[in-house]
PDB file of N, CA and C in Angstrom:
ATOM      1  N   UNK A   1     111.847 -19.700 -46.398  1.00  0.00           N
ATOM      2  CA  UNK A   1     111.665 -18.294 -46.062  1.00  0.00           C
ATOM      3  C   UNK A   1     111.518 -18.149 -44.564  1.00  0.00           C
ATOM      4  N   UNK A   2     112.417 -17.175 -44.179  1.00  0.00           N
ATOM      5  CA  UNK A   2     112.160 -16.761 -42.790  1.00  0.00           C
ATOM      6  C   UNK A   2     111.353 -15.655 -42.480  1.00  0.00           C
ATOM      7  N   UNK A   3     109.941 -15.208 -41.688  1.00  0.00           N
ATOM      8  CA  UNK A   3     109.420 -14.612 -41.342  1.00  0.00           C
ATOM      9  C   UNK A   3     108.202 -15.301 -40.256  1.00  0.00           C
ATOM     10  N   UNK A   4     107.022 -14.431 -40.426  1.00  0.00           N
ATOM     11  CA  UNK A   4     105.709 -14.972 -39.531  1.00  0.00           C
ATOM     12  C   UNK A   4     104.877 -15.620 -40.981  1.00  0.00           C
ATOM     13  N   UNK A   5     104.156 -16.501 -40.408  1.00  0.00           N
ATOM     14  CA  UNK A   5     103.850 -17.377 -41.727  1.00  0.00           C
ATOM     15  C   UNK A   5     101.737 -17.337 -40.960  1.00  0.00           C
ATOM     16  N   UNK A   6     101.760 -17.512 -39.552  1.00  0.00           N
ATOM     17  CA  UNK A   6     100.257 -16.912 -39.015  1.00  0.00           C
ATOM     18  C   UNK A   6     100.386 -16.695 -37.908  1.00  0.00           C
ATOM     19  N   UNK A   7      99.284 -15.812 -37.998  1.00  0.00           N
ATOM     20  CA  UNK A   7      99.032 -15.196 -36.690  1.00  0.00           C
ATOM     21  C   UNK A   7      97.393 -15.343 -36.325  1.00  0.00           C
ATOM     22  N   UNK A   8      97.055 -15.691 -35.075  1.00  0.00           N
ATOM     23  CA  UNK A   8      95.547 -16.020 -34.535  1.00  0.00           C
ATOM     24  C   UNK A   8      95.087 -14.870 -33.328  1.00  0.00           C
ATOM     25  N   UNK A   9      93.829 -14.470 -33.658  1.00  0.00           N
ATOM     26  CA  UNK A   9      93.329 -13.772 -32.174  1.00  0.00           C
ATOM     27  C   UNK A   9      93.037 -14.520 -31.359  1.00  0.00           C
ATOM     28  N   UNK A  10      93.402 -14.084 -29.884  1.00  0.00           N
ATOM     29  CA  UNK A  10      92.797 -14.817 -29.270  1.00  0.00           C
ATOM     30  C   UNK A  10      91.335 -14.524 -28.906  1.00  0.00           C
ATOM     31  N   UNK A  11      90.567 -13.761 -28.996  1.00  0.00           N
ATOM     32  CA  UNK A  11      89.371 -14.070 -29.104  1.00  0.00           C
ATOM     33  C   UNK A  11      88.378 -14.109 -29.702  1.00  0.00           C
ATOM     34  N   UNK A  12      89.147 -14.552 -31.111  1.00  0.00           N
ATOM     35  CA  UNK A  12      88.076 -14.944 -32.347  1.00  0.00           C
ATOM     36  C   UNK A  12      88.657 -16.317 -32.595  1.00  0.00           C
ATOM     37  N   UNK A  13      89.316 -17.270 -31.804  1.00  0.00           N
ATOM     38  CA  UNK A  13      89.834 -18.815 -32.152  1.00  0.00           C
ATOM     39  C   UNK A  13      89.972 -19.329 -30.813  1.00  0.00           C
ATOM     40  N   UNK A  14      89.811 -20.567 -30.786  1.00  0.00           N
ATOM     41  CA  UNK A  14      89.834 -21.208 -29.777  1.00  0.00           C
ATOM     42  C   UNK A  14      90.826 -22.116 -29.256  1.00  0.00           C
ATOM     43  N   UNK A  15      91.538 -22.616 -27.926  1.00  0.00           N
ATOM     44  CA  UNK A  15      93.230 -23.151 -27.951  1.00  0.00           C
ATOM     45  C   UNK A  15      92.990 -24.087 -28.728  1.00  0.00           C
ATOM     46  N   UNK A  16      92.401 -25.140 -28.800  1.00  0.00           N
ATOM     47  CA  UNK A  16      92.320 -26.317 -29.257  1.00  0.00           C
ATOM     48  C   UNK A  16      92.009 -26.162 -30.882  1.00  0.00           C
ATOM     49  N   UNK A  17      91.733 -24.795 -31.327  1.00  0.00           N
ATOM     50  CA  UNK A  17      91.606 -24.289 -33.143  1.00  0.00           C
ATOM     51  C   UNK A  17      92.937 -24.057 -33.267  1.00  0.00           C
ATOM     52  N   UNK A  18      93.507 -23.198 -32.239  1.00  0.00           N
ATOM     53  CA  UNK A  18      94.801 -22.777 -32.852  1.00  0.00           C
ATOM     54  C   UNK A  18      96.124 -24.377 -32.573  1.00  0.00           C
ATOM     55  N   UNK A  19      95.901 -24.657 -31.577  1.00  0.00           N
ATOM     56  CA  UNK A  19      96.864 -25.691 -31.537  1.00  0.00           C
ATOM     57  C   UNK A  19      96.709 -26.874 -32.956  1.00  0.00           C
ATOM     58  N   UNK A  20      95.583 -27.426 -33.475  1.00  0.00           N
ATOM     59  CA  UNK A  20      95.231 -28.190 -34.190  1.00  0.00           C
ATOM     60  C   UNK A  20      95.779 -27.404 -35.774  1.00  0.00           C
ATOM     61  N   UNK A  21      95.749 -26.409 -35.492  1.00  0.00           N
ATOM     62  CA  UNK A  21      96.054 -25.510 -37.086  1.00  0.00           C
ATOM     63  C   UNK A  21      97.815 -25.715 -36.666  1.00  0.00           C
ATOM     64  N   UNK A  22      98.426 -25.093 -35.671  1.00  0.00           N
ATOM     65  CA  UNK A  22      99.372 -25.123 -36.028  1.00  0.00           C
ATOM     66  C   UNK A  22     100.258 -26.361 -36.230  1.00  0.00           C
ATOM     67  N   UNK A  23      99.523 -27.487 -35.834  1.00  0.00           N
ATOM     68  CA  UNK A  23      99.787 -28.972 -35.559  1.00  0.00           C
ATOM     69  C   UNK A  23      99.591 -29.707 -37.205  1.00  0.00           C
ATOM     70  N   UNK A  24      98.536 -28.909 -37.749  1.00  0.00           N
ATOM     71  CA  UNK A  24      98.342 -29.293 -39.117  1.00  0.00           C
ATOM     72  C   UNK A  24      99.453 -29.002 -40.241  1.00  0.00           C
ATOM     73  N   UNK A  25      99.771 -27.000 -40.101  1.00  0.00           N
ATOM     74  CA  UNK A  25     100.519 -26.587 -40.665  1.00  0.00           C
ATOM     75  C   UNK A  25     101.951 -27.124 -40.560  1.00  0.00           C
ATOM     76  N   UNK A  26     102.447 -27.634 -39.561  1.00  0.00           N
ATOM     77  CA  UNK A  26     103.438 -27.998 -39.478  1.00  0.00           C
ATOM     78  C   UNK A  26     103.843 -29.654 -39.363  1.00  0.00           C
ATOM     79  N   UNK A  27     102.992 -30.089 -40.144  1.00  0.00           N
ATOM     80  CA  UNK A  27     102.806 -31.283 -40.423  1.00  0.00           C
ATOM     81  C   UNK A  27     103.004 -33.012 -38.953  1.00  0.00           C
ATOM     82  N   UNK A  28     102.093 -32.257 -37.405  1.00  0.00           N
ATOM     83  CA  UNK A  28     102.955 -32.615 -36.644  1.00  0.00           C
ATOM     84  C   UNK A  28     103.637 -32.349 -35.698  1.00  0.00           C
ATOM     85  N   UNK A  29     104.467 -31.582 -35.949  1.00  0.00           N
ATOM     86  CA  UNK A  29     105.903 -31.229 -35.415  1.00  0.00           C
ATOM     87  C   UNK A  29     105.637 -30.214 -34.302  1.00  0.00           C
ATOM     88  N   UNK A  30     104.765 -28.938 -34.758  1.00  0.00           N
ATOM     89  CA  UNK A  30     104.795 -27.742 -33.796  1.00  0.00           C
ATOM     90  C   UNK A  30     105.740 -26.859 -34.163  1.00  0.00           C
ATOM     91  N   UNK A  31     105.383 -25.667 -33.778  1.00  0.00           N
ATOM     92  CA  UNK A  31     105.903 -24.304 -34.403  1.00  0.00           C
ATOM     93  C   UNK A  31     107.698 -24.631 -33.935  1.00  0.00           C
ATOM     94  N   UNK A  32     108.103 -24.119 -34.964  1.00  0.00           N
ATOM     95  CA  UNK A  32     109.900 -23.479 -35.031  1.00  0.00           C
ATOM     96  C   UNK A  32     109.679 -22.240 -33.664  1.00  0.00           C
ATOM     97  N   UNK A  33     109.356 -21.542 -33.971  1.00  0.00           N
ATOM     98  CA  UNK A  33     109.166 -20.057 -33.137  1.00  0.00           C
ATOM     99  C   UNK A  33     108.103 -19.911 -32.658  1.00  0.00           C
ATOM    100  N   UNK A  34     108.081 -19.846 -31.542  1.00  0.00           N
ATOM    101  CA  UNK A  34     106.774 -18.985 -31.132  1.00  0.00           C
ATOM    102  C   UNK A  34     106.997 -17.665 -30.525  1.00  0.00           C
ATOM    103  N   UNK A  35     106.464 -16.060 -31.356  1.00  0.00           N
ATOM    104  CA  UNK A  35     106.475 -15.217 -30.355  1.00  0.00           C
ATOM    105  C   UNK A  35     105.637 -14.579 -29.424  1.00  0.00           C
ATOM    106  N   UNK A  36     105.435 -14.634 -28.390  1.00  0.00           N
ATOM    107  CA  UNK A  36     104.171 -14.184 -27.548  1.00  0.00           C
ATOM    108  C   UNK A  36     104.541 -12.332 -27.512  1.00  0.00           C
ATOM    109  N   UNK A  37     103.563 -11.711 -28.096  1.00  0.00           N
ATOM    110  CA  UNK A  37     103.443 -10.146 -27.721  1.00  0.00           C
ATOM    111  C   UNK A  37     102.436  -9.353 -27.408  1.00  0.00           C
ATOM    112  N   UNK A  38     101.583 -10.857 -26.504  1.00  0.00           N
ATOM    113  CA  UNK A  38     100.063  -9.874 -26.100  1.00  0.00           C
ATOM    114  C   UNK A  38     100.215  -9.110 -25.024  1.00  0.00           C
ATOM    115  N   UNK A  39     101.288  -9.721 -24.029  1.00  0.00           N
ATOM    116  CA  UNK A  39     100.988  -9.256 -22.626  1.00  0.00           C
ATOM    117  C   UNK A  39     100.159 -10.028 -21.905  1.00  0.00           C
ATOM    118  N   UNK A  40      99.634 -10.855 -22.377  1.00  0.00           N
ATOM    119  CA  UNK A  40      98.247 -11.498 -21.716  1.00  0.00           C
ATOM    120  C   UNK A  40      99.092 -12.934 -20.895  1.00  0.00           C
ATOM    121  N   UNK A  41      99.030 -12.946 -19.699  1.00  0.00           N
ATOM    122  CA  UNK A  41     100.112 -13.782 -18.811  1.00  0.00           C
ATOM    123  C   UNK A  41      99.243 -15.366 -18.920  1.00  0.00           C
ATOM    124  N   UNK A  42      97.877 -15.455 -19.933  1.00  0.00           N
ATOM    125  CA  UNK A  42      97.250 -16.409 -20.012  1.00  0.00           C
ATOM    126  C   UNK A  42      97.619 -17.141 -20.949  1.00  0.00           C
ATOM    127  N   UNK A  43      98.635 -16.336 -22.111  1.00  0.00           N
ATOM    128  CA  UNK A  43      98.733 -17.154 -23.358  1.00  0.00           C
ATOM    129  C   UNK A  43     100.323 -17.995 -23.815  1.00  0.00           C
ATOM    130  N   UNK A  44     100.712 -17.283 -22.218  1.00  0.00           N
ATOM    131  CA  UNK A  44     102.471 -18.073 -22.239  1.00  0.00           C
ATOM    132  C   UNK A  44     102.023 -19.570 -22.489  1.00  0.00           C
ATOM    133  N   UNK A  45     101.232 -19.768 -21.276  1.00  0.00           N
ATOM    134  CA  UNK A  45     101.594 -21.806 -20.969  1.00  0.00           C
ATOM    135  C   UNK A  45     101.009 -22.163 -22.459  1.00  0.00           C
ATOM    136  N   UNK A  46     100.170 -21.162 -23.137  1.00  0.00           N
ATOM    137  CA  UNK A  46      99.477 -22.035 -24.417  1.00  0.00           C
ATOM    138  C   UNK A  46     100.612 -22.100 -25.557  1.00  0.00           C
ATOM    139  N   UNK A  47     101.463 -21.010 -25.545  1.00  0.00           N
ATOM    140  CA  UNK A  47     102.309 -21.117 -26.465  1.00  0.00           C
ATOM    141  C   UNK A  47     103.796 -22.358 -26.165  1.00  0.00           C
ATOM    142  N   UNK A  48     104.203 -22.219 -24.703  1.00  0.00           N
ATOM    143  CA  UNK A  48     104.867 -23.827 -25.009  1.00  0.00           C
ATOM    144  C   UNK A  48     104.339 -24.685 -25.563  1.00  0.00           C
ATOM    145  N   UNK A  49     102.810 -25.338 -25.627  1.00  0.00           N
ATOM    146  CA  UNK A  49     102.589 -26.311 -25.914  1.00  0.00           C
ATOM    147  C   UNK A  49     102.109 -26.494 -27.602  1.00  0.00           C
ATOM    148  N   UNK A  50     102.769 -25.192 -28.353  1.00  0.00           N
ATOM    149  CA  UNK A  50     102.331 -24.994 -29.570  1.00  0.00           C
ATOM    150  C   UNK A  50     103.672 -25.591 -30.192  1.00  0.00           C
ATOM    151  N   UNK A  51     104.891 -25.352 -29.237  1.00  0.00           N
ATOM    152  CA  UNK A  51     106.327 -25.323 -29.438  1.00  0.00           C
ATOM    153  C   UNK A  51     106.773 -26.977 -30.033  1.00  0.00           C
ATOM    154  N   UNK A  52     107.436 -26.757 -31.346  1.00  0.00           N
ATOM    155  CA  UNK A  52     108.269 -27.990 -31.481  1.00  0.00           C
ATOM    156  C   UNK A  52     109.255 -28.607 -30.653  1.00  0.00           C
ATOM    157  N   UNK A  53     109.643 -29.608 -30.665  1.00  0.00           N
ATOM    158  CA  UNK A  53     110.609 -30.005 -29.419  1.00  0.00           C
ATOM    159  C   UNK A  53     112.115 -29.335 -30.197  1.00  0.00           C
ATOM    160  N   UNK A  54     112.649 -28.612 -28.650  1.00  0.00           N
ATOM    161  CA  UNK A  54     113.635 -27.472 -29.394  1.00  0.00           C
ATOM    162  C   UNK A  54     113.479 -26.398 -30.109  1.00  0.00           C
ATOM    163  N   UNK A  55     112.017 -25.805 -29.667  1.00  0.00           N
ATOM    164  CA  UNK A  55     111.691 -24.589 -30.514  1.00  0.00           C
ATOM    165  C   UNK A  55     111.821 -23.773 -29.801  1.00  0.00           C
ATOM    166  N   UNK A  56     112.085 -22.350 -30.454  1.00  0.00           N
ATOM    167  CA  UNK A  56     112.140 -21.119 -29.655  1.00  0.00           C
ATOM    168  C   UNK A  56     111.298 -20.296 -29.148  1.00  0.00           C
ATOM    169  N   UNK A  57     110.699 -19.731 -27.723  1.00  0.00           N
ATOM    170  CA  UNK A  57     110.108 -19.362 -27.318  1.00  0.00           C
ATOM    171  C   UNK A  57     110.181 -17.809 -27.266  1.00  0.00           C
ATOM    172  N   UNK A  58     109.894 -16.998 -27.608  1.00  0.00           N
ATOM    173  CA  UNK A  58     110.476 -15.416 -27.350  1.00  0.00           C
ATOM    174  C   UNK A  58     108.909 -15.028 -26.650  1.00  0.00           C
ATOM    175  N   UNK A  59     109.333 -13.905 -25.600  1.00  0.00           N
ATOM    176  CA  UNK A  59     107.833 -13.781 -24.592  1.00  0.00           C
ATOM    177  C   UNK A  59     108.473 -11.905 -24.752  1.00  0.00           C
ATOM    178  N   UNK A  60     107.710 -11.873 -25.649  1.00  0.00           N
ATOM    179  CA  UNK A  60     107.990 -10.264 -26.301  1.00  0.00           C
ATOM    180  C   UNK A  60     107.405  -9.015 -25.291  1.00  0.00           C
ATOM    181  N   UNK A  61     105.954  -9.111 -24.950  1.00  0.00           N
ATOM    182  CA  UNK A  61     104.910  -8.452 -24.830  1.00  0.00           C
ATOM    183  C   UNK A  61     104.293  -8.299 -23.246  1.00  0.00           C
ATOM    184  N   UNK A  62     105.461  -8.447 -22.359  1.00  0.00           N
ATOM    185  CA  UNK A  62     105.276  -8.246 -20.408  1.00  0.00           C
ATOM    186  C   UNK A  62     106.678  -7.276 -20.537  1.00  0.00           C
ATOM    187  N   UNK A  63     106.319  -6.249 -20.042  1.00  0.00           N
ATOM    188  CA  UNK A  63     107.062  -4.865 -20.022  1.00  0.00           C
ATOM    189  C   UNK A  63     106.650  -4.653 -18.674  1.00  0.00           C
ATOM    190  N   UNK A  64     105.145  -4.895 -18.149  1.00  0.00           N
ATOM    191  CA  UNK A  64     105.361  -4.730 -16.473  1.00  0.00           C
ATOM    192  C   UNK A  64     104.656  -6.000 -15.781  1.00  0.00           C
ATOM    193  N   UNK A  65     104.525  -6.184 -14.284  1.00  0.00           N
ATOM    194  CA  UNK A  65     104.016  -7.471 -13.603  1.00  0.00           C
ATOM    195  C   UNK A  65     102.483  -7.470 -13.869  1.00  0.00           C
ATOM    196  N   UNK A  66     102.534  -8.488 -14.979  1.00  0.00           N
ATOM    197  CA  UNK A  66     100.893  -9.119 -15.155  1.00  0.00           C
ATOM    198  C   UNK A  66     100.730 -10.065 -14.168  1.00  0.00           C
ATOM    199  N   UNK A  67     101.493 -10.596 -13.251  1.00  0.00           N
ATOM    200  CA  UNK A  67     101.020 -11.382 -12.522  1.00  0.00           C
ATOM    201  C   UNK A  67     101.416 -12.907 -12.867  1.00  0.00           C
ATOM    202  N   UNK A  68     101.972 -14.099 -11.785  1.00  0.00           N
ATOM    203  CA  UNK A  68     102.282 -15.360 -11.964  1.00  0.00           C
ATOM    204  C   UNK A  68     101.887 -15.901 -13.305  1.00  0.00           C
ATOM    205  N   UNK A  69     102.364 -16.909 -13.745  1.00  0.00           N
ATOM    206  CA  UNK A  69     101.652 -17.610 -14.756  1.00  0.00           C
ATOM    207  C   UNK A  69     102.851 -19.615 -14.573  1.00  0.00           C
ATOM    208  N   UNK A  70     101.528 -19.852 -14.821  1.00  0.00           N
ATOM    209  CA  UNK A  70     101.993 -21.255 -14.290  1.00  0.00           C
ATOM    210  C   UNK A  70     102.597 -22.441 -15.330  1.00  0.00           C
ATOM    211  N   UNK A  71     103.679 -23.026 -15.157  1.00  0.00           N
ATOM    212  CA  UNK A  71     104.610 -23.636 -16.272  1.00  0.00           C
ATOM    213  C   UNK A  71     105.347 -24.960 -15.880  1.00  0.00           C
ATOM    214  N   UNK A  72     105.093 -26.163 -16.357  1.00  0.00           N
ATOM    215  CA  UNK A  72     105.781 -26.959 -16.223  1.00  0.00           C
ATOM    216  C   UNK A  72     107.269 -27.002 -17.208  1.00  0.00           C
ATOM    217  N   UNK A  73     108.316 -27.103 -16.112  1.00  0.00           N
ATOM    218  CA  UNK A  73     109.586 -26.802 -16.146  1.00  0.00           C
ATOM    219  C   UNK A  73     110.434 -27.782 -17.184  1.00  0.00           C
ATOM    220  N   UNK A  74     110.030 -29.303 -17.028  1.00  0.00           N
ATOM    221  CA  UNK A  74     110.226 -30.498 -17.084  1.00  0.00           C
ATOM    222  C   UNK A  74     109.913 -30.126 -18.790  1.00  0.00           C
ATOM    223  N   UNK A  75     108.163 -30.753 -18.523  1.00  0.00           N
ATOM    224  CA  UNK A  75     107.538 -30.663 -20.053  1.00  0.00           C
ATOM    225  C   UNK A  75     107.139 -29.232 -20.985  1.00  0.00           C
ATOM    226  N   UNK A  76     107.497 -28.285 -20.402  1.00  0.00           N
ATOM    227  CA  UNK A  76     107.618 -26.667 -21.283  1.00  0.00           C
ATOM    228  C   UNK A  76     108.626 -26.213 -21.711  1.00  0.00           C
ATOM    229  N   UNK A  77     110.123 -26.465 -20.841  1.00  0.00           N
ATOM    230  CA  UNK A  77     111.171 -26.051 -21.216  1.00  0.00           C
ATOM    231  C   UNK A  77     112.528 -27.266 -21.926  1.00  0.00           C
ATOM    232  N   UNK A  78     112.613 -28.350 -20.613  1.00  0.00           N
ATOM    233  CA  UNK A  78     113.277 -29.353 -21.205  1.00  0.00           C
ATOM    234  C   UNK A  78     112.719 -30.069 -22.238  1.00  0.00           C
ATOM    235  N   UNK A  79     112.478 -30.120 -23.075  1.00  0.00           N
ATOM    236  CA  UNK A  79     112.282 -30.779 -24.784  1.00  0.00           C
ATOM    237  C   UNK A  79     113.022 -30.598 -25.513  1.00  0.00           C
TER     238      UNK A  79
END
């Protein structure tokens, strides 16, 4: 089945709750999809590292300049 399977707040869970859940759920591997639609320019770098190698990133939720956000190029994008 294709859809959203969970979704976490970020400030009722913690990175290291949500990374470990989605690390569990996916036996490993890391999310197929990740879509970011907070706006919050804090939760990009957390969602590469939620990302399976070759997973899709969609960054839904910056419509105007929240400001830099910092990304390794190498280990966030090339995988």
């Amino acid at each position: 089945a294709m859809g959203v399977d969970r979704t976490w707040e970020l400030e009722e869970t913690s990175e290291e709750g949500r990374r470990e859940a989605v690390l569990e759920l996916t036996r490993g591997r890391g999310a197929d999809v990740i879509v970011e639609a907070t706006g919050n320019p804090a939760a990009i770098p957390e969602g590469f590292g939620l990302l399976r190698d070759g997973g899709t990133y969609v960054i839904a939720g910056h419509y105007t300049d929240a400001g830099p956000v910092s990304i390794n190029p190498h280990a966030d994008i090339n995988r």
